[in-house]
Structures are given as structure tokens and as C-alpha cells.
C-alpha atoms as a PDB file:
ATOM      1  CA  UNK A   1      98.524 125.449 116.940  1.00  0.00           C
ATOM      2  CA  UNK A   2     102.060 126.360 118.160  1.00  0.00           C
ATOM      3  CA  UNK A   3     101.929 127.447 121.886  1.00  0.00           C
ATOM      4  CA  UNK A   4     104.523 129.086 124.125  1.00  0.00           C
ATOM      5  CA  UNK A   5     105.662 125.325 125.199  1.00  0.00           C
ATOM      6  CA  UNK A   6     106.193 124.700 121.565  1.00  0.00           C
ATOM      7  CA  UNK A   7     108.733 127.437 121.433  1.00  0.00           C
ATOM      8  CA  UNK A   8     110.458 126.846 124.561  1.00  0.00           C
ATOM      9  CA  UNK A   9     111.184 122.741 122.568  1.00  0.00           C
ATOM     10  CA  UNK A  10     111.703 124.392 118.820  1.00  0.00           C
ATOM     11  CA  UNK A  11     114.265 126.831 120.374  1.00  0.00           C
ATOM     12  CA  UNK A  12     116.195 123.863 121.978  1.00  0.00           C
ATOM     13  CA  UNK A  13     116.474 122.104 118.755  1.00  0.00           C
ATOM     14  CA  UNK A  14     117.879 125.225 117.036  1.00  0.00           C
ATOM     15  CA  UNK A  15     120.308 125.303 119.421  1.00  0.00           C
ATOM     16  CA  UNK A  16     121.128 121.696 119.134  1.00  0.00           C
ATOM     17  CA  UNK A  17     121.030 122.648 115.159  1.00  0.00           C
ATOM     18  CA  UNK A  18     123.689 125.372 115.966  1.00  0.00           C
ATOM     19  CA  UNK A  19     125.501 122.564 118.319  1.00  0.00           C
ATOM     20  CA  UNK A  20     125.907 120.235 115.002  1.00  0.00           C
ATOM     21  CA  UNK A  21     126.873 123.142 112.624  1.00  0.00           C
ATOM     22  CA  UNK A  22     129.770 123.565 114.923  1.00  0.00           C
ATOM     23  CA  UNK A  23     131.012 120.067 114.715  1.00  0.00           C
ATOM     24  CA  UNK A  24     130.808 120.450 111.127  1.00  0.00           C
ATOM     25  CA  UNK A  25     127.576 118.969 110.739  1.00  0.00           C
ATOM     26  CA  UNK A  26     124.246 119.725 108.638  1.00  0.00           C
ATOM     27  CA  UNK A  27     122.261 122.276 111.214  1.00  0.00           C
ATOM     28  CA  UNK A  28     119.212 119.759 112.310  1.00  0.00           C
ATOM     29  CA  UNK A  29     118.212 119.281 115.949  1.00  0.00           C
ATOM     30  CA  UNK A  30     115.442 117.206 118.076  1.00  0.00           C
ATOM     31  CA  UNK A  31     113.890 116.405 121.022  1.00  0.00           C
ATOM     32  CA  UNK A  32     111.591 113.672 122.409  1.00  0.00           C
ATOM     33  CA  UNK A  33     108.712 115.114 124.716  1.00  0.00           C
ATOM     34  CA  UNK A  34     106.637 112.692 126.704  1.00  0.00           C
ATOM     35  CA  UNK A  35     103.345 113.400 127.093  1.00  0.00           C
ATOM     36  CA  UNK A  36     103.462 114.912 130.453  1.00  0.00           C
ATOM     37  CA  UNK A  37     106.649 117.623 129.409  1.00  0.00           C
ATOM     38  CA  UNK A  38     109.545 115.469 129.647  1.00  0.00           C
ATOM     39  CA  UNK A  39     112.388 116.034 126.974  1.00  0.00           C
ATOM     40  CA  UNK A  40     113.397 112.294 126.904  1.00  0.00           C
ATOM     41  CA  UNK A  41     115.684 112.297 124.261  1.00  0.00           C
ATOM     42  CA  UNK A  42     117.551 114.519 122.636  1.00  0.00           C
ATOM     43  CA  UNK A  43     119.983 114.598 119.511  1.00  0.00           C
ATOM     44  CA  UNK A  44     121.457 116.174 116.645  1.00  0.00           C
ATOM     45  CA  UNK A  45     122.556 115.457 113.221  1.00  0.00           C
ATOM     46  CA  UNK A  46     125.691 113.198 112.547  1.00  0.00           C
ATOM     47  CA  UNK A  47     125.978 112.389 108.775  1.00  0.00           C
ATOM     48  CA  UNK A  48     129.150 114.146 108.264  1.00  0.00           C
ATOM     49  CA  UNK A  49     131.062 111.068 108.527  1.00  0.00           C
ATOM     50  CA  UNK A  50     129.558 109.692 105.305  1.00  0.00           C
ATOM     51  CA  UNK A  51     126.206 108.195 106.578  1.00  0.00           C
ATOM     52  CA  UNK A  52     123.265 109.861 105.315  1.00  0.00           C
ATOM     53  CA  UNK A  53     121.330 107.877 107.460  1.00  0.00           C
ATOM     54  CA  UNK A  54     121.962 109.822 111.304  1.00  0.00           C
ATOM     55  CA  UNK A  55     118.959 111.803 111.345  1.00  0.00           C
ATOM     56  CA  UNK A  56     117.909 112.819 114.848  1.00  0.00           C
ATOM     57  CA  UNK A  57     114.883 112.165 113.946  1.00  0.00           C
ATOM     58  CA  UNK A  58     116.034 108.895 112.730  1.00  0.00           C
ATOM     59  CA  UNK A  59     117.647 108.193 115.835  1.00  0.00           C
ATOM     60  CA  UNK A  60     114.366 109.714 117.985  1.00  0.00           C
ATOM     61  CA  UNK A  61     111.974 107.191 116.495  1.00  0.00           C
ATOM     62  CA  UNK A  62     114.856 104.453 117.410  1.00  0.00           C
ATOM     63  CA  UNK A  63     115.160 105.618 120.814  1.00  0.00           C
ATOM     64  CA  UNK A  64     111.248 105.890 121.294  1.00  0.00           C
ATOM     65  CA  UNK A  65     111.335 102.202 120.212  1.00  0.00           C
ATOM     66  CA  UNK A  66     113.910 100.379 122.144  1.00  0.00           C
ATOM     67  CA  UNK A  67     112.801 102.735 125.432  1.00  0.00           C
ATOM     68  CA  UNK A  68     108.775 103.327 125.489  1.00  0.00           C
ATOM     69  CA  UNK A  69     105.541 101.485 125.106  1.00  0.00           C
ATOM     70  CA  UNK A  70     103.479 101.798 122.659  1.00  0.00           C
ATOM     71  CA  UNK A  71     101.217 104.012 124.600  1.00  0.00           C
ATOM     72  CA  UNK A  72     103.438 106.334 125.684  1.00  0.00           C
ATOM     73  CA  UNK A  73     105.144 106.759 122.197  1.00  0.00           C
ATOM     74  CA  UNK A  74     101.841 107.785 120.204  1.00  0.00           C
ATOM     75  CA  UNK A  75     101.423 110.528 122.904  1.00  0.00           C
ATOM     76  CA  UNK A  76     104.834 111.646 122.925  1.00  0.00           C
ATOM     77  CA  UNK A  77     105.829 114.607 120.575  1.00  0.00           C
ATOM     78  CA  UNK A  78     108.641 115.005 118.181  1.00  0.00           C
ATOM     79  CA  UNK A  79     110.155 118.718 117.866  1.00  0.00           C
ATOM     80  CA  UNK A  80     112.752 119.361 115.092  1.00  0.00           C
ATOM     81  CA  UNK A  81     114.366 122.439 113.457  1.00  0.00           C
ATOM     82  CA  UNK A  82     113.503 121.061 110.148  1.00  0.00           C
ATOM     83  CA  UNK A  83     110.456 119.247 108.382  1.00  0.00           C
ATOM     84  CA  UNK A  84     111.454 115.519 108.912  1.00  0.00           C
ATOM     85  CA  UNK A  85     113.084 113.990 105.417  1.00  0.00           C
ATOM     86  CA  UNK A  86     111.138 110.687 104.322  1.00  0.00           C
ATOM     87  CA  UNK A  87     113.424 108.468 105.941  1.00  0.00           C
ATOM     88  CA  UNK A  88     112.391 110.199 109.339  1.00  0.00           C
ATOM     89  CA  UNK A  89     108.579 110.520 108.587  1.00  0.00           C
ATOM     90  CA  UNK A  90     108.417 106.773 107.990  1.00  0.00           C
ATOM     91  CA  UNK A  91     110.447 105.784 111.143  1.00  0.00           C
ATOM     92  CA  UNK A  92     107.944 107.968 113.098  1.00  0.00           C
ATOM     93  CA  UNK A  93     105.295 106.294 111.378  1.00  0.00           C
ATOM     94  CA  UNK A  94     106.304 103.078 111.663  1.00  0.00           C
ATOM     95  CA  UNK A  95     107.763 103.688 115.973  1.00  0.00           C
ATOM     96  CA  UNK A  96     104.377 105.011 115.787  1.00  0.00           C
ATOM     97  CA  UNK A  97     105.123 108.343 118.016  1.00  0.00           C
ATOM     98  CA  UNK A  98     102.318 111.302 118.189  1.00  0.00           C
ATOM     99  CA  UNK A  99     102.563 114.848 116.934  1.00  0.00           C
ATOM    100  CA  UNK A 100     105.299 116.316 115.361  1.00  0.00           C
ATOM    101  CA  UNK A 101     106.357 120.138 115.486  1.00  0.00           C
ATOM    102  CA  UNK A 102     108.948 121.868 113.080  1.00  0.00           C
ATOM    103  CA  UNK A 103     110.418 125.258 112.758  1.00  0.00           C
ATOM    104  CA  UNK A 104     110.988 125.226 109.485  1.00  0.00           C
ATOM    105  CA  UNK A 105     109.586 123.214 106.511  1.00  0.00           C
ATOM    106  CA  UNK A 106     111.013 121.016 103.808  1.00  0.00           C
ATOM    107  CA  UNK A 107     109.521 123.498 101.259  1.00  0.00           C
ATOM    108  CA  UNK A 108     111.661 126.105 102.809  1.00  0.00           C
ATOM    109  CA  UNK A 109     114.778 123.986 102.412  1.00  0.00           C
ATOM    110  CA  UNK A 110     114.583 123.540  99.377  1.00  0.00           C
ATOM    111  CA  UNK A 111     113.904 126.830  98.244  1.00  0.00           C
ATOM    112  CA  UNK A 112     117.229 128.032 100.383  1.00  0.00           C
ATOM    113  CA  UNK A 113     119.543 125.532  99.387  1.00  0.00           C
ATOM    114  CA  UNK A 114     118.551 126.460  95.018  1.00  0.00           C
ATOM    115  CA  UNK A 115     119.212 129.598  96.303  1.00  0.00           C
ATOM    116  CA  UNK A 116     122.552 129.103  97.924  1.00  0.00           C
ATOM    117  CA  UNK A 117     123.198 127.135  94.894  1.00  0.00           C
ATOM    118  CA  UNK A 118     123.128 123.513  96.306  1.00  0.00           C
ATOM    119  CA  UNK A 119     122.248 120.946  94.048  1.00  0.00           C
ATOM    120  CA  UNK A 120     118.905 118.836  94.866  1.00  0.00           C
ATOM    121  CA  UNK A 121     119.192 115.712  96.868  1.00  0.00           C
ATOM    122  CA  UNK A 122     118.313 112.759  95.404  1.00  0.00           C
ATOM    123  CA  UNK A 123     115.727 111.619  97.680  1.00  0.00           C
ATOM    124  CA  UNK A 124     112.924 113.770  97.052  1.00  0.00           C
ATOM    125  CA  UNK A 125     111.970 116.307 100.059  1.00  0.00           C
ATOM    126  CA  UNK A 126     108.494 115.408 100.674  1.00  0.00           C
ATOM    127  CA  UNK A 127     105.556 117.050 103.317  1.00  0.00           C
ATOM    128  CA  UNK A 128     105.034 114.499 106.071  1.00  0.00           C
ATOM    129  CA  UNK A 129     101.448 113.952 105.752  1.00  0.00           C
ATOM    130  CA  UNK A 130     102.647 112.593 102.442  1.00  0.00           C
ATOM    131  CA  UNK A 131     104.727 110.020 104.001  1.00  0.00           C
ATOM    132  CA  UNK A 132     102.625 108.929 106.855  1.00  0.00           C
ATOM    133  CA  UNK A 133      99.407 109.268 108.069  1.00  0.00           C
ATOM    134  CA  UNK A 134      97.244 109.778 111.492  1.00  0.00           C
ATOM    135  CA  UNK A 135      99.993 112.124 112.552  1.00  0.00           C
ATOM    136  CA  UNK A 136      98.935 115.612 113.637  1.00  0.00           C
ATOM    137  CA  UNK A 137     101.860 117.962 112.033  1.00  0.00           C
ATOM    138  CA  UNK A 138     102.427 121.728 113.064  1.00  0.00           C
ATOM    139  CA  UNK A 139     104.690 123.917 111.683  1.00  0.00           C
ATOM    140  CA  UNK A 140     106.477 126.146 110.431  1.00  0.00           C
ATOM    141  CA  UNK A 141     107.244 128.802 112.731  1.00  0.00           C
ATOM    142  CA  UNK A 142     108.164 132.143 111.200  1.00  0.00           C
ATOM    143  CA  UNK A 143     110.362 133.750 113.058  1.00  0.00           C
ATOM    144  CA  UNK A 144     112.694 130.241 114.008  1.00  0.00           C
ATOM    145  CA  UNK A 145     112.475 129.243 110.508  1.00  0.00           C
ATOM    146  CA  UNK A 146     114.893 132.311 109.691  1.00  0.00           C
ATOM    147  CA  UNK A 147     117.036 130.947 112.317  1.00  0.00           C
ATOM    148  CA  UNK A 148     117.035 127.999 110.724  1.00  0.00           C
ATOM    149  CA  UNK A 149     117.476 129.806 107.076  1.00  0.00           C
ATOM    150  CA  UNK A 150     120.849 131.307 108.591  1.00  0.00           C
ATOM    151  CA  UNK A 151     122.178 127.835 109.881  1.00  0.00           C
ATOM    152  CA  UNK A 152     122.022 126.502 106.489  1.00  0.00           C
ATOM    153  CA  UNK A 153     123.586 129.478 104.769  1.00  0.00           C
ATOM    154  CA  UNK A 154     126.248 129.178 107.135  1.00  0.00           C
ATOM    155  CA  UNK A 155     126.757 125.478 106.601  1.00  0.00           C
ATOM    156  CA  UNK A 156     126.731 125.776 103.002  1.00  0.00           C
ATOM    157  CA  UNK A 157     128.853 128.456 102.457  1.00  0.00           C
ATOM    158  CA  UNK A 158     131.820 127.001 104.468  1.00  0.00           C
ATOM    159  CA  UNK A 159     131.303 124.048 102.484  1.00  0.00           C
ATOM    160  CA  UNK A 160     132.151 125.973  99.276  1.00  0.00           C
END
């Protein structure tokens, strides 16, 4: 269930989506949330020098491990602009943080890149629950996952 404190974290990582677009990055944004309402980390997507691998969820779940106990990461929550990729799903599986929140889903991705004419990634886009387990998983959110839709459009088609 997506509450008003949910929206207040999703809109930050739009606008740390928007923040990346501008660098010339892929539009993807997160925060780290303790369990008691602290963002305690915060980042945005960085694979547009060449490594596929800067996630911020990525980096999150790396953060999370090097900086919190175990306890405090499984309460903690993850909020992202986008569905986490595999990659990201297993690092927050295997960091073992708590819920994760998303504005818009991998499904959705998809669906807008075909349309924009982008050609599939190789790694499959897969739900979360199907990379990890024990994770309670909310999202998408509507009206930020058109946000979201725009971000990539925009991305995309100053690519081309």
C-alpha cells in the first residue's frame, strides 16, 4: 500500500531521475530510508561512461552493506523510479535490505522503450519477486510512472 510518505520518497527519486537525464544519463533515481524516516543514501544512475553496472540501486545495496547492520538494513526501504533490473534485485537480496517501492515497473519499460523503438536489452527485465524472495514489493504508482514514461522518451530520443 503506497502512502503519502511513499510519495514524498518516489517524487525525490524522479527528481534524482531528471538530475541523471541531465548529465546525460539513463533517467533512474533512489533513496535509502531507515526505518525510522531517514533518507540515508541517495543516488542516481551513472552508466553512461560505459559501465552497465552503476545502478543506484546497485550502489544502495553497497552502501547499506559497508554502512548498516544487518538489522537495520532488512528494515530499511529502497525507493526507486524504476522496477529494480536483476542485477539490483539480487544485490538487495543478497545486502538483505527490507521493502522496496517503485514508481514505475519493469513491464512498463519495456513496453515504452518497443515503443520508442529501442531494441531489448540483453539481460532479461524480470519482476523482483522473481529474483528474490521475502521482500515485500509495492509499486507502480500511476500517476509518477508517466513521469517516469516522459524521462525515458526524452532520453531516448536525444539519443537518436
Amino acid at each position: 500500500m503506497i502512502n503519502d510518505t511513499d510519495l514524498k520518497h518516489l517524487r525525490r527519486c524522479v527528481q534524482l531521475a531528471k538530475e541523471a537525464l541531465e548529465v546525460g544519463d539513463e533517467p533512474f533515481g533512489s533513496i535509502l530510508v531507515s526505518a525510522d524516516g531517514e533518507v540515508l543514501a541517495e543516488d542516481h544512475n551513472h552508466v553512461s561512461g560505459g559501465d552497465h553496472t552503476q545502478h543506484p540501486e546497485f550502489a544502495l545495496a553497497r552502501w547499506a552493506a559497508n554502512n548498516l547492520p544487518k538489522e537495520e538494513r532488512a528494515k530499511a526501504t529502497v525507493y526507486t523510479s524504476g522496477e529494480h533490473c536483476p542485477m539490483c534485485a539480487a544485490a538487495h537480496g543478497w545486502v538483505g535490505l527490507g521493502r522496496i517501492v517503485y514508481a514505475s515497473s519493469s513491464k512498463q519499460l519495456v513496453q515504452w522503450l518497443s515503443e520508442l523503438g529501442v531494441p531489448a536489452s540483453r539481460v532479461r527485465n524480470l519482476p523482483i519477486q522473481d529474483v528474490i524472495r521475502d521482500t515485500v514489493v509495492d509499486g507502480p504508482v500511476p500517476e509518477l510512472a508517466e513521469e517516469v514514461r516522459e524521462l525515458h522518451r526524452q532520453f531516448h530520443t536525444k539519443k537518436h
